[in-house]
Protein backbone atom coordinates (compact mmCIF):
# COMPACT_ATOMS: atom_id res chain seq x y z
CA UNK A 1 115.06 63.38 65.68
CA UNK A 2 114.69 62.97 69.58
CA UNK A 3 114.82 58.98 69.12
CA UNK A 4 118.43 59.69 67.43
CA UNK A 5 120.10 61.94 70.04
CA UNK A 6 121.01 60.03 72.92
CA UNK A 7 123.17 57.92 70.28
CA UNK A 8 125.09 60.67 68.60
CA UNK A 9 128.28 60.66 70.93
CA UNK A 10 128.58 56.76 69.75
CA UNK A 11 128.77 58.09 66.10
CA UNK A 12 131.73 58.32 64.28
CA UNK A 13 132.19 59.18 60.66
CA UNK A 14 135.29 58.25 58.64
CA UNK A 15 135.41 59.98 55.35
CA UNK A 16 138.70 57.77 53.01
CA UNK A 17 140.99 59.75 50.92
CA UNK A 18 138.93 63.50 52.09
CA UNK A 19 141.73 65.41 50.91
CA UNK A 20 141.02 64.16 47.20
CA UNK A 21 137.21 64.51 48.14
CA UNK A 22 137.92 68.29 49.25
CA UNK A 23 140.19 68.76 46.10
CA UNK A 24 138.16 67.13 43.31
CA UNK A 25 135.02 70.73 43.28
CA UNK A 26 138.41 72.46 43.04
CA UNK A 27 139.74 70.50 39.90
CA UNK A 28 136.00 70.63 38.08
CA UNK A 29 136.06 74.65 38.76
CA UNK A 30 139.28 75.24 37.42
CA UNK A 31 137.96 74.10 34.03
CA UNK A 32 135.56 76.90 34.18
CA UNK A 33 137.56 79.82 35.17
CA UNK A 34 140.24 79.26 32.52
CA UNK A 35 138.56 81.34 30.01
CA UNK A 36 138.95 84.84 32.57
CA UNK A 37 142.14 86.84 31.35
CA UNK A 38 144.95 87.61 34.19
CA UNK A 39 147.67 90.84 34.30
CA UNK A 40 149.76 92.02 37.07
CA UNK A 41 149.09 94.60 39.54
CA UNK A 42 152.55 96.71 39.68
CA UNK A 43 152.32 98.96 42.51
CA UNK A 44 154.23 102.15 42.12
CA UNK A 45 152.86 104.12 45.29
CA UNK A 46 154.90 104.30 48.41
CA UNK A 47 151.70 102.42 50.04
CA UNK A 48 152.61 98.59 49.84
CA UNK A 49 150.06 95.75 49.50
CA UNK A 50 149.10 94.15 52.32
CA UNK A 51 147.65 90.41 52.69
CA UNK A 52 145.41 88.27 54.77
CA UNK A 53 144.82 84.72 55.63
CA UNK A 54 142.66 84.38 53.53
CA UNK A 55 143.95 86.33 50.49
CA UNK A 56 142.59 85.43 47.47
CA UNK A 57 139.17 87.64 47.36
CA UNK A 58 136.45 87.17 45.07
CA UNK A 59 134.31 90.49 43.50
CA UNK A 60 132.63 91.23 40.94
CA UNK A 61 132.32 95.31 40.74
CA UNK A 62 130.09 94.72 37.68
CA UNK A 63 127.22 93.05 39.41
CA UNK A 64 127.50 94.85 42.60
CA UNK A 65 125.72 97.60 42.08
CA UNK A 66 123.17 96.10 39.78
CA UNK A 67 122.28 92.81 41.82
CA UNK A 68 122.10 92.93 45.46
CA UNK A 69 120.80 90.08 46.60
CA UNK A 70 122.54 86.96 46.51
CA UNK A 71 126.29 85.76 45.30
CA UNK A 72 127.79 87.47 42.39
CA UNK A 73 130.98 86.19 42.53
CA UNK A 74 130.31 81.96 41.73
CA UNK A 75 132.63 80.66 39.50
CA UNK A 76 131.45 81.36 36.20
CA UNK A 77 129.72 84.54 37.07
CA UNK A 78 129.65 87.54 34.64
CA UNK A 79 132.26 90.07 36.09
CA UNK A 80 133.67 87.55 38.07
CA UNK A 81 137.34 89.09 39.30
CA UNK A 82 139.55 86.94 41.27
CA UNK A 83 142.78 89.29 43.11
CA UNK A 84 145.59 87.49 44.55
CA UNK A 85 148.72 89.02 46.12
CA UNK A 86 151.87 88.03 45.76
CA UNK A 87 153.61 90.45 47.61
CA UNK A 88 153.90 94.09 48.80
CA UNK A 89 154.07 95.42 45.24
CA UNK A 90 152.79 93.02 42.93
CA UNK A 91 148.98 91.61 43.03
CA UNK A 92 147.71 88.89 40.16
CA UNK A 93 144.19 90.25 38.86
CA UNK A 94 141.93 87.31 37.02
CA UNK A 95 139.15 88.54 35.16
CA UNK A 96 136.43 88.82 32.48
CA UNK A 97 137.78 90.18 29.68
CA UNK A 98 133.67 91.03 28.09
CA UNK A 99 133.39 93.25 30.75
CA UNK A 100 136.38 95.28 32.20
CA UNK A 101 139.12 96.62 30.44
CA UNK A 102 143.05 96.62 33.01
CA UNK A 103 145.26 99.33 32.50
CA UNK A 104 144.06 99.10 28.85
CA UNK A 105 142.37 96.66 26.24
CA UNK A 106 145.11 95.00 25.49
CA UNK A 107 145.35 91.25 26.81
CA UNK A 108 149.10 91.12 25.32
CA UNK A 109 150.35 93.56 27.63
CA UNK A 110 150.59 92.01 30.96
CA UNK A 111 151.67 94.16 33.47
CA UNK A 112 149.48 97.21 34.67
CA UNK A 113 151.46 100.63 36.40
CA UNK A 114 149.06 101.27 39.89
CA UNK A 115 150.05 104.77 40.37
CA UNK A 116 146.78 105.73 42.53
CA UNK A 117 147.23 105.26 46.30
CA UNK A 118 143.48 105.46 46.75
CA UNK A 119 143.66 102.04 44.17
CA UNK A 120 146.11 100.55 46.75
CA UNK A 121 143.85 101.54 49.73
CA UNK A 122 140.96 99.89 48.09
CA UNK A 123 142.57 96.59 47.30
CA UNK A 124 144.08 96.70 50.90
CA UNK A 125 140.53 97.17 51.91
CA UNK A 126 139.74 93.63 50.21
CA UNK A 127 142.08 92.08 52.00
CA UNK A 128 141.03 93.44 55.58
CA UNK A 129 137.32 92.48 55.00
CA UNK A 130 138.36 89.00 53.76
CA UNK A 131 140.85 87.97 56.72
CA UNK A 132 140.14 85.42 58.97
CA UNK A 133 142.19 86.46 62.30
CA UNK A 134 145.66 88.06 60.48
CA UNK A 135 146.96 91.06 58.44
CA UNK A 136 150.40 90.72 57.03
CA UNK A 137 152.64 93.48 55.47
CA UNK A 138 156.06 93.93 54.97
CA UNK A 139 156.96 96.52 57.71
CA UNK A 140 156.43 99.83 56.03
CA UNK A 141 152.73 100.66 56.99
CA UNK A 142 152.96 102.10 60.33
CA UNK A 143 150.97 100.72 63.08
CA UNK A 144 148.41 102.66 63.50
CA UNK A 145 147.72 102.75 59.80
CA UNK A 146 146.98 98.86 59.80
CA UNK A 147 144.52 99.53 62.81
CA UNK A 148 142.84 102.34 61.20
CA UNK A 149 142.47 99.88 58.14
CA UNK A 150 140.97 96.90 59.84
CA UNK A 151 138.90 99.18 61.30
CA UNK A 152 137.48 100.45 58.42
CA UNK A 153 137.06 96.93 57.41
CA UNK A 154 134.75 96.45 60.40
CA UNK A 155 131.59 97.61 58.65
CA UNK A 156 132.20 95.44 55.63
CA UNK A 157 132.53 92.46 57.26
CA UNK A 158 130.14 89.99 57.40
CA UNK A 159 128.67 88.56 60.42
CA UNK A 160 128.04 84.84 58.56
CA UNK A 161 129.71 83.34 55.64
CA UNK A 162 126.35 81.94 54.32
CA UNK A 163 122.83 82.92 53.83
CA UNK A 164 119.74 81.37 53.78
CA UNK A 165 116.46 82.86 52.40
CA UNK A 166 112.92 81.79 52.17
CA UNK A 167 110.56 82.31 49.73
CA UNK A 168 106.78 81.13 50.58
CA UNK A 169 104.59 79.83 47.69
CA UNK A 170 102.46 82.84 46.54
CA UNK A 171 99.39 80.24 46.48
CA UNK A 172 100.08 80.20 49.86
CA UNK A 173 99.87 75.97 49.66
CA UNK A 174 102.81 75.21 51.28
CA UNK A 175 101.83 71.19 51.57
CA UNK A 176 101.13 71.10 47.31
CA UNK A 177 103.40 74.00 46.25
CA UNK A 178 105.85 73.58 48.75
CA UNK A 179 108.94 76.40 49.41
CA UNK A 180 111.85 77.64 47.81
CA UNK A 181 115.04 77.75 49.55
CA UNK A 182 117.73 79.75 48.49
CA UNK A 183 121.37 79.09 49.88
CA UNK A 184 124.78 81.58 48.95
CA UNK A 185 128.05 82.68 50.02
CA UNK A 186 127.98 86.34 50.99
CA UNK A 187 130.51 88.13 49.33
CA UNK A 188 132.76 90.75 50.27
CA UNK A 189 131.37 93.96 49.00
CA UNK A 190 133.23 97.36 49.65
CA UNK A 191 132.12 99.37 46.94
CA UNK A 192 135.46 98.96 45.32
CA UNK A 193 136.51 101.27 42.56
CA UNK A 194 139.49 101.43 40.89
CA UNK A 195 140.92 103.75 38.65
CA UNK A 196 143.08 100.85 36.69
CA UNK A 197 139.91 98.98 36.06
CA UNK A 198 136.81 100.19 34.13
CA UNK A 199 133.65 98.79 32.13
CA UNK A 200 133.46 97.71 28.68
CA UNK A 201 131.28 99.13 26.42
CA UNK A 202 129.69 95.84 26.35
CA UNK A 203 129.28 95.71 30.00
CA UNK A 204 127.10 99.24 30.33
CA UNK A 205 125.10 98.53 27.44
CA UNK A 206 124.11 94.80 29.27
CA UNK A 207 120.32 94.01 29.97
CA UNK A 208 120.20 92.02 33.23
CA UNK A 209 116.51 91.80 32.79
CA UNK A 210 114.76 89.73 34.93
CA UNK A 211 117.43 86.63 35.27
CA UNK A 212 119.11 85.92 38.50
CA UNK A 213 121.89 84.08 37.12
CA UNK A 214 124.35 85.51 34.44
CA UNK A 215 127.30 83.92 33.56
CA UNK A 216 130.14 84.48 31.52
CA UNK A 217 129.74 81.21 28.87
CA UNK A 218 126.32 80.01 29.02
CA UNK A 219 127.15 77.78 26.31
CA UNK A 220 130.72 76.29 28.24
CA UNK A 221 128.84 75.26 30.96
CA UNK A 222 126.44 73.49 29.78
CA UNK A 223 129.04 71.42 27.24
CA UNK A 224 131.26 71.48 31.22
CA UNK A 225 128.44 69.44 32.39
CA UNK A 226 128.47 66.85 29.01
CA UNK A 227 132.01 66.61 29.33
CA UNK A 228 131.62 65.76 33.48
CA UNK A 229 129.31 63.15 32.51
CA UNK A 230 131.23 61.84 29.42
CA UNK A 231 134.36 61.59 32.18
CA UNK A 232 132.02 59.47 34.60
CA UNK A 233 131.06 56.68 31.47
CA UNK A 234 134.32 56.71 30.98
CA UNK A 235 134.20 58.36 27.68
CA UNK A 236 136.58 61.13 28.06
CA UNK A 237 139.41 61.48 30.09
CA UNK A 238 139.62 64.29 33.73
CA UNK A 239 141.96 67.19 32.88
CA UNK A 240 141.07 67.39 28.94
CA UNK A 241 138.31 69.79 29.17
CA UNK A 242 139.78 72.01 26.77
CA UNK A 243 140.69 69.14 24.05
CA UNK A 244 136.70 68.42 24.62
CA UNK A 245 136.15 72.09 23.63
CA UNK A 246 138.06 71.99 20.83
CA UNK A 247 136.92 68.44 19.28
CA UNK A 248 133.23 69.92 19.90
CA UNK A 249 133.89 73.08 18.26
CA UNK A 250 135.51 70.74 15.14
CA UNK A 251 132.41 68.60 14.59
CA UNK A 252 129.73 70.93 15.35
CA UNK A 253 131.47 74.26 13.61
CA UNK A 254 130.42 76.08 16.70
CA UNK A 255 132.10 78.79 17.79
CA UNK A 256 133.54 80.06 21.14
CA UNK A 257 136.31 81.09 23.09
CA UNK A 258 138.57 78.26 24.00
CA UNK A 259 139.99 78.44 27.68
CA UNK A 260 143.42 80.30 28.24
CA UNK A 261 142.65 82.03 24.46
């Protein structure tokens, strides 16, 4: 508002305790992601992994192709993946076990042999496109192959971190009917395809009809937001979302996957 300007330099906002403010979304999400299934990347190629600033990327190769606009890659998306290295030849992979299968189906077996270079490229390629200013490796990438990668990276990167779009009222009424605004993260999309990872049965078979939002647990999120609610009252206590699972699953006979099973 013009009447508010001239008194904004006088301003000064003091937020108490913001790192607990910044960490407490972080806390509530990790109840929600426990459910995804993890193995480790082994690279066996003579190309190492390299990392970024910012290197733990967010994809979702399921949705990509199949829904373009928006964020696929929110928390408790379907297809979520979450990779994380942890150095030049090892890389954590988080994911939904409905829909992709790692260097086989079973979850017992932890540790996945990446024997395609073209599988190292592409998860090098994650990294480039996520990094803020920095590209780290370990010394064995020459120059020039570093440069030709952050080049490449170029085209996927995107210009803003958010997006805004708006969508008029089709009565074309905006002072009764109003309009929608819709707000997401853009995510980093390279077209990633890797030979380690593939598609469920499950997962080609699935209808995304006309829904834009498909998550993983329908049914866990909505008993996430009971138990949120239940921890505000007082009721239940932060950190036992999983003991909530399980005493709703006892009385109600319900059944679902439990997190980290």
């Amino acid at each position: 508002m013009p009447q508010v300007a001239p008194h904004l330099d006088a301003v000064r906002v003091v937020a108490e305790r913001s790192p607990l403010h910044a960490l407490h979304p972080v806390a509530e999400c990790l109840d929600l992601a426990l459910d995804l299934a993890v193995k480790v990347l082994c690279n066996r190629t003579r190309v190492p992994f390299v990392l970024s600033d910012h290197p733990a990327v967010l994809y979702n190769q399921f949705l990509e192709p199949r829904k373009r606009v928006g964020s696929n890659t929110g928390i408790t998306a379907k297809g979520l993946q979450l990779f994380v290295p942890i150095g030049p030849w090892h890389q954590l992979l988080f994911f939904d076990r409905d829909v992709y299968t790692v260097g086989g189906r079973r979850l017992a077996s932890r540790r996945v042999e990446v024997t395609a270079e073209a599988d190292v490229e592409g998860l090098n390629l994650l990294q480039a496109v996520n990094a803020g200013d920095c590209l780290y490796h370990n010394g064995i990438l020459p120059a020039a192959r570093v440069e030709r990668l952050a080049r490449r990276a170029a085209k996927f990167r995107n210009a803003e971190r958010a997006c805004a779009i708006r969508y008029e009222p089709a009565s074309g009424d905006l002072r009764n009917d109003g309009v929608l605004l819709r707000m997401f993260e853009r995510d980093v999309r390279t077209r990633l395809d890797l030979r380690c990872v593939r598609l469920t049965p499950e997962a080609k078979r699935y209808d995304l009809g006309d829904r834009v939002i498909h998550r993983r647990n329908p049914l866990v999120c909505r008993l996430h937001r009971d138990y949120r609610r239940r921890v505000k009252a007082g009721e239940r206590e932060p950190g036992k979302f999983g003991e909530f699972l399980r005493d709703v699953a006892a009385e109600s006979g319900v059944r679902f996957r439990m997190p980290n099973e």
